[in-house]
PDB file of N, CA and C in Angstrom:
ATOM      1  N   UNK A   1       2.397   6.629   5.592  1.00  0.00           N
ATOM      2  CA  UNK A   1       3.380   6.846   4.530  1.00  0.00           C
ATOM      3  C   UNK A   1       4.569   5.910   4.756  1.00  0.00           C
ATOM      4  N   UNK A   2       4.761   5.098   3.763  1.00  0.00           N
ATOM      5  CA  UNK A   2       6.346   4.394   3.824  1.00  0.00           C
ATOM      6  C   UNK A   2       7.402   5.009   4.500  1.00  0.00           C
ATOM      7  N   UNK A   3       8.638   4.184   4.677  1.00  0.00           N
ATOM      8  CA  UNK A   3       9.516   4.524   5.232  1.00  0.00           C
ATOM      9  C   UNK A   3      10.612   4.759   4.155  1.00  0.00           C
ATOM     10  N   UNK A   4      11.398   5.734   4.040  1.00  0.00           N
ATOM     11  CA  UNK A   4      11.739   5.640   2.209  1.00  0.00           C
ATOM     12  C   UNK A   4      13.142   4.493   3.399  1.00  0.00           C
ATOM     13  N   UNK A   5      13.410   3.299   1.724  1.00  0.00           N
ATOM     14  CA  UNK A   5      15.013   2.728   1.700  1.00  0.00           C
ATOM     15  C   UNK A   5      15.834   2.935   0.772  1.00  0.00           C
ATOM     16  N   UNK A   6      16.940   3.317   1.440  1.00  0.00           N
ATOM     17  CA  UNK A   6      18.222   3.285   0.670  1.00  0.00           C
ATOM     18  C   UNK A   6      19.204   2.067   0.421  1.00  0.00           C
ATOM     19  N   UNK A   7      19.533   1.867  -0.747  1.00  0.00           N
ATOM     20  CA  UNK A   7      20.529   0.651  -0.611  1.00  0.00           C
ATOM     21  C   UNK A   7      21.784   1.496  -1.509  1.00  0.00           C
ATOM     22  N   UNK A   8      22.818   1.360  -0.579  1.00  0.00           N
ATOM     23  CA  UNK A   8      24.177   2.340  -1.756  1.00  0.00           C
ATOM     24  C   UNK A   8      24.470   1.122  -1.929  1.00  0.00           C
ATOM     25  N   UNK A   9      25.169   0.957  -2.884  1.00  0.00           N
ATOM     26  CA  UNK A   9      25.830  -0.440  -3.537  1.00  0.00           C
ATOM     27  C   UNK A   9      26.705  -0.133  -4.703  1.00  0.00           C
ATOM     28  N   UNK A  10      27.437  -1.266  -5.023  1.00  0.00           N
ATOM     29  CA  UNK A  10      28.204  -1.364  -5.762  1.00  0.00           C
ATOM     30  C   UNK A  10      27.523  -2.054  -7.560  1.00  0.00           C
ATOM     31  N   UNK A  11      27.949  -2.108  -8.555  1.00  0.00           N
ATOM     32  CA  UNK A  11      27.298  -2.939  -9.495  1.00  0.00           C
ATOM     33  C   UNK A  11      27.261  -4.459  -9.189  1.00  0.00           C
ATOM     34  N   UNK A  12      28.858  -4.690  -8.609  1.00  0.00           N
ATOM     35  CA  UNK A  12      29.334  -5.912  -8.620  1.00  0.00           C
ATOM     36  C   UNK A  12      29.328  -7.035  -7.525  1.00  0.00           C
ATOM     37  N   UNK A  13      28.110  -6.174  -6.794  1.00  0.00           N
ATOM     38  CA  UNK A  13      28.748  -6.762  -5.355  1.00  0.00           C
ATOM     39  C   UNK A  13      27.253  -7.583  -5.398  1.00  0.00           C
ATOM     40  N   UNK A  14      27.747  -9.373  -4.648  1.00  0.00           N
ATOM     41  CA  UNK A  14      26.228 -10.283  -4.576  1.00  0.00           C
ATOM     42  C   UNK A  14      25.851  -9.805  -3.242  1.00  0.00           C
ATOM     43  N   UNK A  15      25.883  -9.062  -2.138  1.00  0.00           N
ATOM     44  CA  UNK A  15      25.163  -8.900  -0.829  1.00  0.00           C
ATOM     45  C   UNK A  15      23.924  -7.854  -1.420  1.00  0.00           C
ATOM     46  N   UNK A  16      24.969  -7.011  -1.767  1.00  0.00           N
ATOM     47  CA  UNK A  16      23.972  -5.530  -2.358  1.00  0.00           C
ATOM     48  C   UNK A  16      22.535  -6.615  -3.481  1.00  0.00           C
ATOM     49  N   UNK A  17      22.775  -7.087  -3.986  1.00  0.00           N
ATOM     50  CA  UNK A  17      21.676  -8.271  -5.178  1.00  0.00           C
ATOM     51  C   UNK A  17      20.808  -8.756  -3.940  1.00  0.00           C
ATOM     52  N   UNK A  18      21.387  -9.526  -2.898  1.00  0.00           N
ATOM     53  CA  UNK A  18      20.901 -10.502  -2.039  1.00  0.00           C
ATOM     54  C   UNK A  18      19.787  -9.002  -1.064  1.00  0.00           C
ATOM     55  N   UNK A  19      20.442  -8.240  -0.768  1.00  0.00           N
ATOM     56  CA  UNK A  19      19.837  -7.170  -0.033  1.00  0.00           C
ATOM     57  C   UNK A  19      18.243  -7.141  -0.780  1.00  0.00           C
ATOM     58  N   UNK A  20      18.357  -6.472  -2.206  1.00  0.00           N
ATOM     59  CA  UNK A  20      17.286  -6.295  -3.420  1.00  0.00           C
ATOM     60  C   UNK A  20      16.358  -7.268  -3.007  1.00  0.00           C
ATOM     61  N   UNK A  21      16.811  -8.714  -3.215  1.00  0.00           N
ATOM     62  CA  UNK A  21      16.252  -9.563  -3.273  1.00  0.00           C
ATOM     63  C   UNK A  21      15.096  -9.520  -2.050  1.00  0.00           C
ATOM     64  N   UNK A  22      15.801  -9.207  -0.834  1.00  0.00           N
ATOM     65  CA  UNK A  22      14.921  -9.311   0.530  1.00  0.00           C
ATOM     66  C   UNK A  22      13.783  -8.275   0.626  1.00  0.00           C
ATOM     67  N   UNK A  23      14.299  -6.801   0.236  1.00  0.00           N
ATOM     68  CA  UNK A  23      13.068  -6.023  -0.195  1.00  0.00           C
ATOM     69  C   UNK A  23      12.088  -6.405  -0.871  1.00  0.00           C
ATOM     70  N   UNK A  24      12.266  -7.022  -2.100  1.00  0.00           N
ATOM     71  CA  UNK A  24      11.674  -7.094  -3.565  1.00  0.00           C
ATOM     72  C   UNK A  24      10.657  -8.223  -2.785  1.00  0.00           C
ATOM     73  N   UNK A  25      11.239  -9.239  -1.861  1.00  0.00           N
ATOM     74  CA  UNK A  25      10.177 -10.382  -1.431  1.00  0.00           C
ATOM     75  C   UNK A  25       9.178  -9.602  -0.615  1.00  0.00           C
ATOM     76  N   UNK A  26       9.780  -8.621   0.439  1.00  0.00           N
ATOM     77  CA  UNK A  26       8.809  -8.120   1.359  1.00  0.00           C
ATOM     78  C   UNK A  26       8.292  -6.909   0.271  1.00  0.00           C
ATOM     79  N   UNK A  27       7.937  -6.844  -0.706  1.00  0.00           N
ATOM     80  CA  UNK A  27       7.208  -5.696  -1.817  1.00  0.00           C
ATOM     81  C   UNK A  27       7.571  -4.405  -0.801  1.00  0.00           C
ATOM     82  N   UNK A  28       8.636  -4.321  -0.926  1.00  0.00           N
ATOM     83  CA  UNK A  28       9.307  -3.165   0.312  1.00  0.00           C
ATOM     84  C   UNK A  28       9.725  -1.918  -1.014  1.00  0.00           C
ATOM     85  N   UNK A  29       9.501  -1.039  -1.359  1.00  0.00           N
ATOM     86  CA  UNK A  29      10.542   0.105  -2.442  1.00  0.00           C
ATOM     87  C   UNK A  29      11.296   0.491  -2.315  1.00  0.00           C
ATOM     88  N   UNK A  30      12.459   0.528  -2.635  1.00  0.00           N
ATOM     89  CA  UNK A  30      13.630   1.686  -2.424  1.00  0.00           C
ATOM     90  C   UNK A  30      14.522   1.936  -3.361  1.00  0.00           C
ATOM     91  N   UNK A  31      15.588   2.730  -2.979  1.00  0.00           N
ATOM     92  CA  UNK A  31      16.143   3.620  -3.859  1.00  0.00           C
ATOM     93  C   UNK A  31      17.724   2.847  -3.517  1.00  0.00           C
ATOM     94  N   UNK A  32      18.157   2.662  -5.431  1.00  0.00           N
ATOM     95  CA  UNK A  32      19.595   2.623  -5.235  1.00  0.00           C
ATOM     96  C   UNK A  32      20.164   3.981  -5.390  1.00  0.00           C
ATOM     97  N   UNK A  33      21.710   3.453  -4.823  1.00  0.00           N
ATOM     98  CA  UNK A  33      22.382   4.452  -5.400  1.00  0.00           C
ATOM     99  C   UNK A  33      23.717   4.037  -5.594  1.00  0.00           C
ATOM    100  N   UNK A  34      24.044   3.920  -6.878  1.00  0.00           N
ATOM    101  CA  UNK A  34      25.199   3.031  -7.031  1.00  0.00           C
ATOM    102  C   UNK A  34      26.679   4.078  -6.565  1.00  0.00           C
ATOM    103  N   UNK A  35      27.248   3.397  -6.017  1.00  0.00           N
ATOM    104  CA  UNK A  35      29.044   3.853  -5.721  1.00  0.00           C
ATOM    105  C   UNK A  35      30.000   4.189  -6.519  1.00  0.00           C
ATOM    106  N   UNK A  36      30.381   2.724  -7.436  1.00  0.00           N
ATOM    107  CA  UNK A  36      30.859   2.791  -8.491  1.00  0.00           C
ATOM    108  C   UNK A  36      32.103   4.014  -8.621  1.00  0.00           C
ATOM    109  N   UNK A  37      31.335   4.998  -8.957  1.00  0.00           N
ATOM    110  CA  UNK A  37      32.093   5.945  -9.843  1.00  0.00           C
ATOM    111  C   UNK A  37      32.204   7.093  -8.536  1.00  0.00           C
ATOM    112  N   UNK A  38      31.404   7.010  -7.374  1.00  0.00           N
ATOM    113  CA  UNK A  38      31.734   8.224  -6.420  1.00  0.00           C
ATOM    114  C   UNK A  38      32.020   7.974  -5.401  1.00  0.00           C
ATOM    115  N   UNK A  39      32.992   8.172  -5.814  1.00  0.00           N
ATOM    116  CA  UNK A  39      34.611   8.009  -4.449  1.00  0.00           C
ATOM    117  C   UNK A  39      34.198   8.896  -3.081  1.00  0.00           C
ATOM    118  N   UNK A  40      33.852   9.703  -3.655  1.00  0.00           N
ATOM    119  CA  UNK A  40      33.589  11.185  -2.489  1.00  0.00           C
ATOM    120  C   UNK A  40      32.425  10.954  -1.520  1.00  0.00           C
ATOM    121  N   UNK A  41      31.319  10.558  -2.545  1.00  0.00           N
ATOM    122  CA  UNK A  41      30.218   9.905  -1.570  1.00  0.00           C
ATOM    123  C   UNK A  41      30.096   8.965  -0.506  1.00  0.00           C
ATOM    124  N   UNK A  42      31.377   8.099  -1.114  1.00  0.00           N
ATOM    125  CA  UNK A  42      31.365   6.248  -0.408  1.00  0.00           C
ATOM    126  C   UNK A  42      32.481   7.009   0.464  1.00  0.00           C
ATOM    127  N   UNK A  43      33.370   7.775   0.591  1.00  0.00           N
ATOM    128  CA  UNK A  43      34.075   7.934   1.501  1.00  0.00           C
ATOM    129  C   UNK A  43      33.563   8.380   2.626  1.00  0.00           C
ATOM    130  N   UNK A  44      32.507   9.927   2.543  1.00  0.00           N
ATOM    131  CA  UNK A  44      31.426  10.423   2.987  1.00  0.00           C
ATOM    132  C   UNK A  44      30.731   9.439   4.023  1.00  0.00           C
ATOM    133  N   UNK A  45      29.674   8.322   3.174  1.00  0.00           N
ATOM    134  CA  UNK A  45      28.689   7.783   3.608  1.00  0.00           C
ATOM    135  C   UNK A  45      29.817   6.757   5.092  1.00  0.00           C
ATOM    136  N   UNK A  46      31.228   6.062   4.353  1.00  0.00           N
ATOM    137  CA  UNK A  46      31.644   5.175   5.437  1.00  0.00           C
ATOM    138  C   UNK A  46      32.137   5.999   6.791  1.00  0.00           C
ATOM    139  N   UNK A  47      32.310   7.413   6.210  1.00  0.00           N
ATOM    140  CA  UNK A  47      32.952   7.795   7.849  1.00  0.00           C
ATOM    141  C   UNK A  47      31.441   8.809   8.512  1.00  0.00           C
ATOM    142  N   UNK A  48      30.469   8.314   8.118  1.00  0.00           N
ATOM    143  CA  UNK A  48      29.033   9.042   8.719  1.00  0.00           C
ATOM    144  C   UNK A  48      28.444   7.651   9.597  1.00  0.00           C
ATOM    145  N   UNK A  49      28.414   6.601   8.881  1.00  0.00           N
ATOM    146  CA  UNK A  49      28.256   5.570   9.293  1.00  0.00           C
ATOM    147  C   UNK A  49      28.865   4.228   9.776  1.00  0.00           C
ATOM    148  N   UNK A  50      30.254   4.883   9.673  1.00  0.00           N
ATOM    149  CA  UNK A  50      31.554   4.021  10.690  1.00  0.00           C
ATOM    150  C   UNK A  50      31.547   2.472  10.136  1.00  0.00           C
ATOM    151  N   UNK A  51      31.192   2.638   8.061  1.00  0.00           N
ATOM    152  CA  UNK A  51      31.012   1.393   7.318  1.00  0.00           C
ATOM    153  C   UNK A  51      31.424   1.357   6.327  1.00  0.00           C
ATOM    154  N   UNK A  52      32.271   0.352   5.963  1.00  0.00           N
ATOM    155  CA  UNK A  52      33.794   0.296   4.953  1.00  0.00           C
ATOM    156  C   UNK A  52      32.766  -0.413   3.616  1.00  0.00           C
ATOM    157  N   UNK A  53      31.796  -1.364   4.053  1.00  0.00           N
ATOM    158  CA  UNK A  53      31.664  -2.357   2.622  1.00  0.00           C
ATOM    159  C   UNK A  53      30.261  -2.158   2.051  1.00  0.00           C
ATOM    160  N   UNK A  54      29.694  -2.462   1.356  1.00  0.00           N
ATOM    161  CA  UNK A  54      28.849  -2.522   0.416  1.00  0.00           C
ATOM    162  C   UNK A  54      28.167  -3.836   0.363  1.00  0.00           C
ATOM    163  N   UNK A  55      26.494  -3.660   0.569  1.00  0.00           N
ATOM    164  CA  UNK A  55      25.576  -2.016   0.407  1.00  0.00           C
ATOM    165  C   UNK A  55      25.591  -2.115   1.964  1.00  0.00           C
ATOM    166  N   UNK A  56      25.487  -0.295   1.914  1.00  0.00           N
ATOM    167  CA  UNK A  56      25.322  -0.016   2.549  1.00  0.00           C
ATOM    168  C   UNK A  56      23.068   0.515   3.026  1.00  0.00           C
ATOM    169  N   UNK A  57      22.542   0.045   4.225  1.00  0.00           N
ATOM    170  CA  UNK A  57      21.226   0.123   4.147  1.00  0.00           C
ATOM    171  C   UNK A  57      20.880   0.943   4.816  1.00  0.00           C
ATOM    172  N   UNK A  58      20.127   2.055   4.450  1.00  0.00           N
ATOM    173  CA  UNK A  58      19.606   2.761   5.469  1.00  0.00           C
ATOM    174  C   UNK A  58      18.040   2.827   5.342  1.00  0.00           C
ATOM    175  N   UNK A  59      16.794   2.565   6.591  1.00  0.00           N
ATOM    176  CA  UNK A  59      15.685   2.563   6.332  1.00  0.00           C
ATOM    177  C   UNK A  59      15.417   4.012   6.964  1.00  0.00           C
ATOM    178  N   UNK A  60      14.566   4.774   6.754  1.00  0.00           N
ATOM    179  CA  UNK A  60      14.245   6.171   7.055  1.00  0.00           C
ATOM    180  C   UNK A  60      15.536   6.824   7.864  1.00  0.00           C
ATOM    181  N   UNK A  61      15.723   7.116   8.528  1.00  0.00           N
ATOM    182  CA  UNK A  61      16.504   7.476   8.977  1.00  0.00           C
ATOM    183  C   UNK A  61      18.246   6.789   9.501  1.00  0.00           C
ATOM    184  N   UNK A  62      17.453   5.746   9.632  1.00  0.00           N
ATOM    185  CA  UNK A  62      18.289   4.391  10.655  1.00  0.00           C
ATOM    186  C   UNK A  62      19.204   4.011   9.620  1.00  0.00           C
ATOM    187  N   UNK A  63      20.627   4.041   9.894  1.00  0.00           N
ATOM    188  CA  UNK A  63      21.450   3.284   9.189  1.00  0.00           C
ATOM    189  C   UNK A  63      21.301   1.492   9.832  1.00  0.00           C
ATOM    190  N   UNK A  64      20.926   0.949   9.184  1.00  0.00           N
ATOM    191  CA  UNK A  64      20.988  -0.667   9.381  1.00  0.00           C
ATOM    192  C   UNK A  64      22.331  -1.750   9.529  1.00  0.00           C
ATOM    193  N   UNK A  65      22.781  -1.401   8.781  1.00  0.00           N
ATOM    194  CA  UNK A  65      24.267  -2.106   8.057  1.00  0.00           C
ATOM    195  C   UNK A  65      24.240  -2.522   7.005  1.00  0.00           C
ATOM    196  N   UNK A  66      25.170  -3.749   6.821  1.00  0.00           N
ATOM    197  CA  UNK A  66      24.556  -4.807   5.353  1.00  0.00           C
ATOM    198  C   UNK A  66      23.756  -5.630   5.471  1.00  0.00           C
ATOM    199  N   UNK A  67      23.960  -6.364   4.222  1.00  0.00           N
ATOM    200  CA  UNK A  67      22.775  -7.426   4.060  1.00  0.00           C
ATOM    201  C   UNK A  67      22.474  -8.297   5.245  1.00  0.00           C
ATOM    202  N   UNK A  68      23.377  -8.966   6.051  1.00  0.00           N
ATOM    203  CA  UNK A  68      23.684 -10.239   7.007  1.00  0.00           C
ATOM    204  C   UNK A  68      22.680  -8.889   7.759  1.00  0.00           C
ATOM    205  N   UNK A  69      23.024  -7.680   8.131  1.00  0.00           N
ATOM    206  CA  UNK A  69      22.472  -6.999   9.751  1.00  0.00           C
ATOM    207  C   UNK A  69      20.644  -6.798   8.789  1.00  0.00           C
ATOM    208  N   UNK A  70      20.605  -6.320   7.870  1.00  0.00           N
ATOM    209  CA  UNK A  70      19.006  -6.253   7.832  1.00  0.00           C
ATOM    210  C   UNK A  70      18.038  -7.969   7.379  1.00  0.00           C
ATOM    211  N   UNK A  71      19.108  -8.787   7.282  1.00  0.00           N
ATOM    212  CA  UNK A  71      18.359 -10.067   6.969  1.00  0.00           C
ATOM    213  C   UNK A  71      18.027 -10.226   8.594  1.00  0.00           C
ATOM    214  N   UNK A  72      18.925 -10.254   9.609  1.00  0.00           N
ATOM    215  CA  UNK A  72      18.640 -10.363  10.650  1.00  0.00           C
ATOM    216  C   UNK A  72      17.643  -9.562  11.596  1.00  0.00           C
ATOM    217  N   UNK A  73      17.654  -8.353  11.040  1.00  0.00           N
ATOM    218  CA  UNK A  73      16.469  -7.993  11.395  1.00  0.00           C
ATOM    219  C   UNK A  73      15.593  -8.015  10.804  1.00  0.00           C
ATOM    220  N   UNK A  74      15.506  -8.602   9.951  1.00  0.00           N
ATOM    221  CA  UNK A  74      13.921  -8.998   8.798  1.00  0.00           C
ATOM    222  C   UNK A  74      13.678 -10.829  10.125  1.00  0.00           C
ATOM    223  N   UNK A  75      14.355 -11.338  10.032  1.00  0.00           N
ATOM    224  CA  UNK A  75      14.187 -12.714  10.592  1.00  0.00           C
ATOM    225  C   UNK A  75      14.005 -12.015  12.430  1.00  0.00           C
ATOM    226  N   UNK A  76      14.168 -11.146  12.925  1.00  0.00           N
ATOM    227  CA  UNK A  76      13.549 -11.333  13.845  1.00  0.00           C
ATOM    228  C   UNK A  76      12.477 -10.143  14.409  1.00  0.00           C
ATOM    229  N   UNK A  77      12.172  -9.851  12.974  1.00  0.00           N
ATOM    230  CA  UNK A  77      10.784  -8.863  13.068  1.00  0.00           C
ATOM    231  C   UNK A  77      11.007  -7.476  13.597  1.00  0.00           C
ATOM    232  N   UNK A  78      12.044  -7.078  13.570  1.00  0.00           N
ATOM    233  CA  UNK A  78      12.277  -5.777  13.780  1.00  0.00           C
ATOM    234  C   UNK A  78      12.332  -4.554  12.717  1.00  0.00           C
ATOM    235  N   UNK A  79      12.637  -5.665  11.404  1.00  0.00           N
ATOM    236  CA  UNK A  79      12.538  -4.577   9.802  1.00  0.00           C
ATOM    237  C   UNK A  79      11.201  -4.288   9.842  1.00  0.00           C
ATOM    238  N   UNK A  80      10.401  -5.227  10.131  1.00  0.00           N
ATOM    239  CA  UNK A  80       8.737  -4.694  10.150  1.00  0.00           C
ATOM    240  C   UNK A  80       8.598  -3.181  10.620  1.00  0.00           C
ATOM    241  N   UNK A  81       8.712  -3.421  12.098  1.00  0.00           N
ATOM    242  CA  UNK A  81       8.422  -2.367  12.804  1.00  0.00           C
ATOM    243  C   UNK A  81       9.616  -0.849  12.427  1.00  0.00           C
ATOM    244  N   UNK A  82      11.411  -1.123  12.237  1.00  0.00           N
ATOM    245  CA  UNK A  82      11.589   0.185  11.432  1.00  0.00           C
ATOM    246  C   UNK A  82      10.673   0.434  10.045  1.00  0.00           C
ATOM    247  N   UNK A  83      10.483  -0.034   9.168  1.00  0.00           N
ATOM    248  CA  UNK A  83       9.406  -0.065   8.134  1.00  0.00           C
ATOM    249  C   UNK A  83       8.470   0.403   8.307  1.00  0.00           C
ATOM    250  N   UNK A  84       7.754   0.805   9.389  1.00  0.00           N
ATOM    251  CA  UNK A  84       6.383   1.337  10.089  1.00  0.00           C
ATOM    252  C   UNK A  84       7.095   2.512  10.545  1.00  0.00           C
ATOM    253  N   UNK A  85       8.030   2.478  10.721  1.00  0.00           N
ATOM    254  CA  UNK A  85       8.277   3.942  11.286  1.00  0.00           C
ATOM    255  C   UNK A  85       8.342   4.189  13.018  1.00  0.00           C
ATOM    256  N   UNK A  86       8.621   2.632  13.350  1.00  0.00           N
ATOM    257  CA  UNK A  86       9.146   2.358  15.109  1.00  0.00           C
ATOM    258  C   UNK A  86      10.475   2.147  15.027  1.00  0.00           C
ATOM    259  N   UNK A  87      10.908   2.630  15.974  1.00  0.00           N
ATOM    260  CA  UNK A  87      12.473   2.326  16.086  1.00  0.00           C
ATOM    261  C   UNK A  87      12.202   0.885  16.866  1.00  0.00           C
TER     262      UNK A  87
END
């Protein structure tokens, strides 16, 4: 069974796009959830995950970071294996 992904994001923001983009190449699925309008949530999500900017990534469980921290772990093969469900 997949690993579900989350991407919180903003409408406006190009990392959160660039993030999409890296899934969408690895035919990876996940779930937005835009910010935008919930203050309460994004306040929530940054002091759970000690993260101010947008998107924010989380793969099953694992908060990742942004785009720059899961490109980097896509480039050195570690998104594979959280994706499988290895830490």
């Amino acid at each position: 069974m997949p690993v579900p992904v989350t991407i919180y994001r903003t409408r406006m923001c190009p990392y959160c796009v660039m993030a999409k983009r890296l899934f969408d190449r690895l035919q990876v699925a996940y779930t937005e959830v835009y910010l935008d309008d919930k203050h309460a949530l994004r306040e929530e999500l940054s002091q759970r995950y000690n993260w101010q900017t947008v998107p924010m990534i989380v793969v099953g469980d694992t908060f990742v970071g942004g785009y720059s921290d899961v490109s980097e772990l896509e480039r050195t093969g570690k998104l594979t294996r959280l994706l499988q469900g290895a830490a």
